[in-house]
N, C-alpha and C. Protein backbone atom coordinates (compact mmCIF):
# COMPACT_ATOMS: atom_id res chain seq x y z
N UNK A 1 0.84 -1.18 0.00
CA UNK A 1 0.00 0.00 0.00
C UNK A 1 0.88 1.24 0.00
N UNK A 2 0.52 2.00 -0.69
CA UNK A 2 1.76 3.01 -1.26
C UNK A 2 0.59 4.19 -0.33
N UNK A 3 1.48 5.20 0.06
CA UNK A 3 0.76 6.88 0.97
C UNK A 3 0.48 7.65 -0.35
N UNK A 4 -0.23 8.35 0.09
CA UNK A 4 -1.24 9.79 -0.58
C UNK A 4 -0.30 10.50 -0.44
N UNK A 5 0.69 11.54 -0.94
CA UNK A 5 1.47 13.15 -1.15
C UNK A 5 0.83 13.65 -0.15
N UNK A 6 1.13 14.15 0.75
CA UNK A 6 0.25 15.40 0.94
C UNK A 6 0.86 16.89 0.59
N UNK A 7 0.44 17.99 0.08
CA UNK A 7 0.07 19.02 0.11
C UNK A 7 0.05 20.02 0.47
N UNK A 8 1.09 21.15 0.21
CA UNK A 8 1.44 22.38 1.55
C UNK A 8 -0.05 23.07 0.91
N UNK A 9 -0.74 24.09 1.76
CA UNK A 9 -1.99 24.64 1.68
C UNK A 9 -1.56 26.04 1.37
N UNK A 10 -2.10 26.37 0.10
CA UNK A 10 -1.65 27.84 -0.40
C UNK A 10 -2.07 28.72 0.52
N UNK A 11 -1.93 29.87 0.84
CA UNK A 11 -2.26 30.85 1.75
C UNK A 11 -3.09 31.77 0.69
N UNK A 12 -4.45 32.39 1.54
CA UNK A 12 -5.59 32.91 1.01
C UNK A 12 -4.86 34.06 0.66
N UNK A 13 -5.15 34.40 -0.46
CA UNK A 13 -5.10 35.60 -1.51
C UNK A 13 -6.31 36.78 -0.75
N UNK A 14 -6.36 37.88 -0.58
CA UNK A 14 -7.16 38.80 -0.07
C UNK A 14 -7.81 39.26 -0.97
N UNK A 15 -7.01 38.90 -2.59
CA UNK A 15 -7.41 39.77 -3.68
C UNK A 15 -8.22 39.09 -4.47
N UNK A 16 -8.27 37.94 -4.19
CA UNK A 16 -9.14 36.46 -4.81
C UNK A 16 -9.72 35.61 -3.60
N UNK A 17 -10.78 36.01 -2.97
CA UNK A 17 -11.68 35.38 -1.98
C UNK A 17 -12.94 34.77 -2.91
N UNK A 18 -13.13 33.58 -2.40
CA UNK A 18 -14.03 32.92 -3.11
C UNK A 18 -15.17 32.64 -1.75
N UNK A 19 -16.52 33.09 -1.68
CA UNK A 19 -17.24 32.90 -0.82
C UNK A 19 -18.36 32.09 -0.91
N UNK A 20 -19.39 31.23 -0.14
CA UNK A 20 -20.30 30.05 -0.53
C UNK A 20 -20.88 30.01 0.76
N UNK A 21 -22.08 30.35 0.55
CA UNK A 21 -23.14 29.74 1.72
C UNK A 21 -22.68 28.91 2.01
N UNK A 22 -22.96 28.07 3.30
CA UNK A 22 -22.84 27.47 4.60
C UNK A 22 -23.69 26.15 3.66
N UNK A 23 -24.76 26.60 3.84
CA UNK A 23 -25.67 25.15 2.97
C UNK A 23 -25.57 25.14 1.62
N UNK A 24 -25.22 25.55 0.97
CA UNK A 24 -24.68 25.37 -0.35
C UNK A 24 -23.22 24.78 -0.48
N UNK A 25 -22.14 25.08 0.46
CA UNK A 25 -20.96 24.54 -0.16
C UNK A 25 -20.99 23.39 -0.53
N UNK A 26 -20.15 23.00 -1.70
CA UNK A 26 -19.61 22.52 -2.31
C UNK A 26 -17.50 21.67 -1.81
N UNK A 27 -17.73 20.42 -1.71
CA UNK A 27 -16.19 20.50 -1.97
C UNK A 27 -15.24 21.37 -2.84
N UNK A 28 -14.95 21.90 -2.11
CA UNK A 28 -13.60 23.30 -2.84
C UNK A 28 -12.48 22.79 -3.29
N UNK A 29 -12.91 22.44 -4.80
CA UNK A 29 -11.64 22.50 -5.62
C UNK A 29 -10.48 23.02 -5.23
N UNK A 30 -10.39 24.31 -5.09
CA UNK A 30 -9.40 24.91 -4.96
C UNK A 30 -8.02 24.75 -3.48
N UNK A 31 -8.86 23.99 -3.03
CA UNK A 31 -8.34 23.61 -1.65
C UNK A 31 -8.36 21.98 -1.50
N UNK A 32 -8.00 21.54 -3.17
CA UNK A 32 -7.91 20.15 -2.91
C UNK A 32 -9.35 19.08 -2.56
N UNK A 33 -10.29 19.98 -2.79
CA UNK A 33 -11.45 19.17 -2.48
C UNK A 33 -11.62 19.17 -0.72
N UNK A 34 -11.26 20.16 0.05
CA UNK A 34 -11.78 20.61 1.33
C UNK A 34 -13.30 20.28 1.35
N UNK A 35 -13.91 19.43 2.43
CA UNK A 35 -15.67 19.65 2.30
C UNK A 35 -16.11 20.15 3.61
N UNK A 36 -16.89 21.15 3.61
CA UNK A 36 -17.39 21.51 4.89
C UNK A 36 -18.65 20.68 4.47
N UNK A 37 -18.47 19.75 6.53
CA UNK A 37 -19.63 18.64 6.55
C UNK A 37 -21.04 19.73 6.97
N UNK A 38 -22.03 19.38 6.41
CA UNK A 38 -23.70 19.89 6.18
C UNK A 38 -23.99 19.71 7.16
N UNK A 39 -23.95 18.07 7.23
CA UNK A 39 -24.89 17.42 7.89
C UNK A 39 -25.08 16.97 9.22
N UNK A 40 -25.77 16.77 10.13
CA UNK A 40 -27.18 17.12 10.29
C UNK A 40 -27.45 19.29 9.81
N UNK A 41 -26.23 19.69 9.84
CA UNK A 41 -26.26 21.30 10.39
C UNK A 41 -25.10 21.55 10.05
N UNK A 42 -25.43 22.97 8.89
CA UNK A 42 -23.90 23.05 8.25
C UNK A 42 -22.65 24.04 9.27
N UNK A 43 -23.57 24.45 10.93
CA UNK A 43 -22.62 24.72 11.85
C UNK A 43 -23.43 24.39 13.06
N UNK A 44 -22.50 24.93 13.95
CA UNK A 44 -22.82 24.76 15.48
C UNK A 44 -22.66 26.05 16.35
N UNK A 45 -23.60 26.56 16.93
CA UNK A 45 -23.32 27.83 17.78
C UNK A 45 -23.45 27.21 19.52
N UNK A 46 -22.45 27.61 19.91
CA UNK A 46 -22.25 27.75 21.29
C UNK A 46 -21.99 28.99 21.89
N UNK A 47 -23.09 29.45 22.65
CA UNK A 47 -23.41 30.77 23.43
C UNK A 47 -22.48 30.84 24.69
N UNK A 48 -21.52 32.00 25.08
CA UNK A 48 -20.89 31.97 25.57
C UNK A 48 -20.69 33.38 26.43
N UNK A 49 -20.37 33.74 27.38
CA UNK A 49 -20.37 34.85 28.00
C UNK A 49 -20.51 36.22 27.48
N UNK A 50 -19.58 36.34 26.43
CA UNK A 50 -19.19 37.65 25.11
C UNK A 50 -19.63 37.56 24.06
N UNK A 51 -20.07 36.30 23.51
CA UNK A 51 -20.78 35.97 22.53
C UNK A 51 -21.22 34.89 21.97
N UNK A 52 -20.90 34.10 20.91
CA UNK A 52 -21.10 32.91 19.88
C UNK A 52 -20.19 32.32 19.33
N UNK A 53 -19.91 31.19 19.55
CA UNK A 53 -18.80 29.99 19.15
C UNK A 53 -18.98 29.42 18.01
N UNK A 54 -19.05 29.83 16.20
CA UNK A 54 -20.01 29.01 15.57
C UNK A 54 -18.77 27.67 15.18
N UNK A 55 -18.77 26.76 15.17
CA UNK A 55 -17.83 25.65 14.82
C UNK A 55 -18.54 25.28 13.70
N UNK A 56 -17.23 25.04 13.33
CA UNK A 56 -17.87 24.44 11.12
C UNK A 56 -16.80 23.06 11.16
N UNK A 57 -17.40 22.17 10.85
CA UNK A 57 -16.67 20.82 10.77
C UNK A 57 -16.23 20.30 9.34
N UNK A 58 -14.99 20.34 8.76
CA UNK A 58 -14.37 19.95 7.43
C UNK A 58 -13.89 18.50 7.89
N UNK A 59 -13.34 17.93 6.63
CA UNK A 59 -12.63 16.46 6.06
C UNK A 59 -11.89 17.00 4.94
N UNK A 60 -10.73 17.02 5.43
CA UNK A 60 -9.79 17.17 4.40
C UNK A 60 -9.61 16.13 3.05
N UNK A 61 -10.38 15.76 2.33
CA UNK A 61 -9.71 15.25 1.23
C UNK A 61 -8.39 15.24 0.45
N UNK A 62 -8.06 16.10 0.05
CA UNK A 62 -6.98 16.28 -0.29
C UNK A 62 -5.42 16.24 0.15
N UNK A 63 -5.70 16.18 1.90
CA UNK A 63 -4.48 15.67 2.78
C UNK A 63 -3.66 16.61 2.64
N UNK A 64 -4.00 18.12 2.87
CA UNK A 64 -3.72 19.56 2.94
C UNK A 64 -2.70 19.47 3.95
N UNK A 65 -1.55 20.38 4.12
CA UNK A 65 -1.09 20.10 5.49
C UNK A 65 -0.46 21.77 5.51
N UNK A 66 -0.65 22.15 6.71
CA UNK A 66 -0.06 23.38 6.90
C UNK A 66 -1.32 24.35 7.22
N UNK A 67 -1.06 25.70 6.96
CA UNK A 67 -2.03 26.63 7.65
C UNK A 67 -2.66 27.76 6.75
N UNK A 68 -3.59 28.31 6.99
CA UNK A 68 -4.45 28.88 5.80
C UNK A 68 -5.65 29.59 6.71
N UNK A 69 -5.44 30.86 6.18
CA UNK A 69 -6.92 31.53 6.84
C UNK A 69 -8.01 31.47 5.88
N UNK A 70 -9.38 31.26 6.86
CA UNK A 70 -10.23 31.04 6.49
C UNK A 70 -11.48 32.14 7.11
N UNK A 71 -12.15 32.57 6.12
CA UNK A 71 -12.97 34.05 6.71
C UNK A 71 -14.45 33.42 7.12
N UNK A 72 -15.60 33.69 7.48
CA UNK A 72 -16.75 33.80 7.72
C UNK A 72 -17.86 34.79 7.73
N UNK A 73 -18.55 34.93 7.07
CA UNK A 73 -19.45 36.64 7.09
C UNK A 73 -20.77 35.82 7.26
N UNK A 74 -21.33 36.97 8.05
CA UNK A 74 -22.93 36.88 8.75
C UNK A 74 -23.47 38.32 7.87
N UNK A 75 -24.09 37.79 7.46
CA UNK A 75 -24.76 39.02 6.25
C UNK A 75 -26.58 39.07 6.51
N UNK A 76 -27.13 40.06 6.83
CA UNK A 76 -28.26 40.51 6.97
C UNK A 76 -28.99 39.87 5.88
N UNK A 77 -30.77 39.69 6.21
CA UNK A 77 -31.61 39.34 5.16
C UNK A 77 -31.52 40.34 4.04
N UNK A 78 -31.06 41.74 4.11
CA UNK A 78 -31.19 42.32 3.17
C UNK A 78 -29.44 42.38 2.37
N UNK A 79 -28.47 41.35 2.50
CA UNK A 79 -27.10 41.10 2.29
C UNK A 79 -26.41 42.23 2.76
N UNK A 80 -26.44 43.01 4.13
CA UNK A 80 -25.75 43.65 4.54
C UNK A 80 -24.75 43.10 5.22
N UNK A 81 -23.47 43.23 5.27
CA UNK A 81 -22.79 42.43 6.27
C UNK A 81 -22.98 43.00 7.65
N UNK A 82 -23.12 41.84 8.45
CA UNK A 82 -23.44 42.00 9.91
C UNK A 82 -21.92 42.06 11.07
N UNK A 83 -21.53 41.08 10.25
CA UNK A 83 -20.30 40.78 11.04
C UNK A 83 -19.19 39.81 10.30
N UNK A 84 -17.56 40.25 10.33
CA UNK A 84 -16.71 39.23 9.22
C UNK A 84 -15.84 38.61 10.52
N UNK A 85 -15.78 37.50 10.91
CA UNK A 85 -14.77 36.59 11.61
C UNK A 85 -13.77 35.91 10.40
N UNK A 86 -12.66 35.65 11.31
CA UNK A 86 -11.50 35.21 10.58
C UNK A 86 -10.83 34.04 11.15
N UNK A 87 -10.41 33.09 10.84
CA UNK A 87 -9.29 32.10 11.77
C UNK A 87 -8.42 31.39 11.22
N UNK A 88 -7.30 31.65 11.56
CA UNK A 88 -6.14 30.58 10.68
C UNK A 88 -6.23 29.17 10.93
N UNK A 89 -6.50 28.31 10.58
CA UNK A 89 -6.50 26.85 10.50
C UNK A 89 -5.36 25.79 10.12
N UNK A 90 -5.36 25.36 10.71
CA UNK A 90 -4.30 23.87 10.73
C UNK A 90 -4.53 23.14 10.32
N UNK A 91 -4.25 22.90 8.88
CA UNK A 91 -4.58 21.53 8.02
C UNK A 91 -4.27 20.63 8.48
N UNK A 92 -4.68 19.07 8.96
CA UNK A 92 -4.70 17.95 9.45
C UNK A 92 -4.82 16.46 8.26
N UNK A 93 -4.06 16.04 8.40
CA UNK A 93 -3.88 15.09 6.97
C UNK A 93 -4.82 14.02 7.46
N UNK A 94 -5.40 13.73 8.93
CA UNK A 94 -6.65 12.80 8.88
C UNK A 94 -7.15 13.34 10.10
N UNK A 95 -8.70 12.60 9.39
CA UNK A 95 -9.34 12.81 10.47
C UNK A 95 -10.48 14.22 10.32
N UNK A 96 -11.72 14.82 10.94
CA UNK A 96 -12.11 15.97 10.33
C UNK A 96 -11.66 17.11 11.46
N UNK A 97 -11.70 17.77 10.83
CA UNK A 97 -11.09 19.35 11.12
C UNK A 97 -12.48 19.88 11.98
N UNK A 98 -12.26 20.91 13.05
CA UNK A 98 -13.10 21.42 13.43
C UNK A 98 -12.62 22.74 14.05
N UNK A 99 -13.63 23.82 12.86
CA UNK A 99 -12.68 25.09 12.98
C UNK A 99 -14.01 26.19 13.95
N UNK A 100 -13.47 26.94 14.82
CA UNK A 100 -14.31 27.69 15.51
C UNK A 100 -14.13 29.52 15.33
N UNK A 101 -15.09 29.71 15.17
CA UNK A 101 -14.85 31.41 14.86
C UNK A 101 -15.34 32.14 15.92
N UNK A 102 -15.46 33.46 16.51
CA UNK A 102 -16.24 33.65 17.62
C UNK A 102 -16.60 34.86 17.06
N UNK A 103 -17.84 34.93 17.28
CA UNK A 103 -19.09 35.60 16.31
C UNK A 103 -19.50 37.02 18.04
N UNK A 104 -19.57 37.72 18.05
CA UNK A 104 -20.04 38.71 18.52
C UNK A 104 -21.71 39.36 19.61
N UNK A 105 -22.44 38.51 18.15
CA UNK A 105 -23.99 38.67 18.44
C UNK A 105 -24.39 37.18 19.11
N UNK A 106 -25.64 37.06 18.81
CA UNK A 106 -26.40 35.90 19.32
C UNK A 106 -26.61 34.81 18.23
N UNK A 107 -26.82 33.62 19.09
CA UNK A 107 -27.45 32.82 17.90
C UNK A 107 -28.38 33.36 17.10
N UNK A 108 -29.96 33.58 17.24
CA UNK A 108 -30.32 34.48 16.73
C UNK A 108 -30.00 35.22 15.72
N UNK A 109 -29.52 35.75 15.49
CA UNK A 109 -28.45 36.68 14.34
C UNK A 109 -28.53 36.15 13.48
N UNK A 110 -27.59 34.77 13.46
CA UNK A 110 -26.82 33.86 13.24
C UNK A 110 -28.21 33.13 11.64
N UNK A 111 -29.06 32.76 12.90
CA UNK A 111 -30.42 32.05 11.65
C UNK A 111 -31.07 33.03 10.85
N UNK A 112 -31.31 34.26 11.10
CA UNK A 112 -32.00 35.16 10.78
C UNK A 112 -31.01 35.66 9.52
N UNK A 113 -29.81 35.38 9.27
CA UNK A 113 -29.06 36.22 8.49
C UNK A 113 -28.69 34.77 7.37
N UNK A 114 -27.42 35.47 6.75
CA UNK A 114 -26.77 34.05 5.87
C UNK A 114 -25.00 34.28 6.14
N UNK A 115 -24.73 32.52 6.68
CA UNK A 115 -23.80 32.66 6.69
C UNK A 115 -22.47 32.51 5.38
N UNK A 116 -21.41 32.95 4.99
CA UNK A 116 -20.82 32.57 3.90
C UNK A 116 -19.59 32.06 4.28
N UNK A 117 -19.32 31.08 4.14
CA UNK A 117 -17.83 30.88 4.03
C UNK A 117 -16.75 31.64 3.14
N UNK A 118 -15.95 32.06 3.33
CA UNK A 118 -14.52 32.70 2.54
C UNK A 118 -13.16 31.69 2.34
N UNK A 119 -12.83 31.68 1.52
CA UNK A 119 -11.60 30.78 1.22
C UNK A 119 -10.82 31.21 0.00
């Protein structure tokens, strides 16, 4: 049984952000086929003293290794942005990834708005 390469993880371009609803993504080509898992819930909010914990759970396909920021925007029903979180992430060659942003407002917010992923 021969190993998989893995993959140093390009570092996000500021000038080329590619963004995707939360329930819409797609495995990201561009990141080697990165999948943020949906399912049951394409995140998780945990309410916390100062604010909101939203955790987004990936599977690296591609066996990415190294570090890469990854953005988040909470955008109003009328696509205003509400709020942009950011977090550098640690590509993990197995196993799924579980990345946490800390969001400001309430859950609340959170459903009422749309979230986008940035990459």
């Amino acid at each position: 049984m021969q190993a998989v390469p893995r993959t140093e993880v390009k570092q996000l371009d500021p000038s080329q952000i590619d963004y995707c609803k939360l329930s819409e993504c797609l495995p990201i080509d561009k990141l080697a086929g990165l999948e943020l898992v949906t399912t049951p819930e394409s995140y998780n909010a945990l309410v916390g003293k100062w604010g909101t914990n939203v955790q987004l759970k990936f599977v690296n396909h591609g066996r990415l290794e190294g570090t890469r920021e990854l953005r988040l925007v909470l955008r109003s029903d009328k696509g205003k942005i509400v709020e942009m979180m950011s977090q550098e992430v640690t590509f993990l060659p197995k196993g799924p990834m579980l990345v946490e942003f800390f969001f400001t407002g309430f859950p609340e917010e959170l459903e009422n708005g749309t979230l986008q992923l940035g990459y």
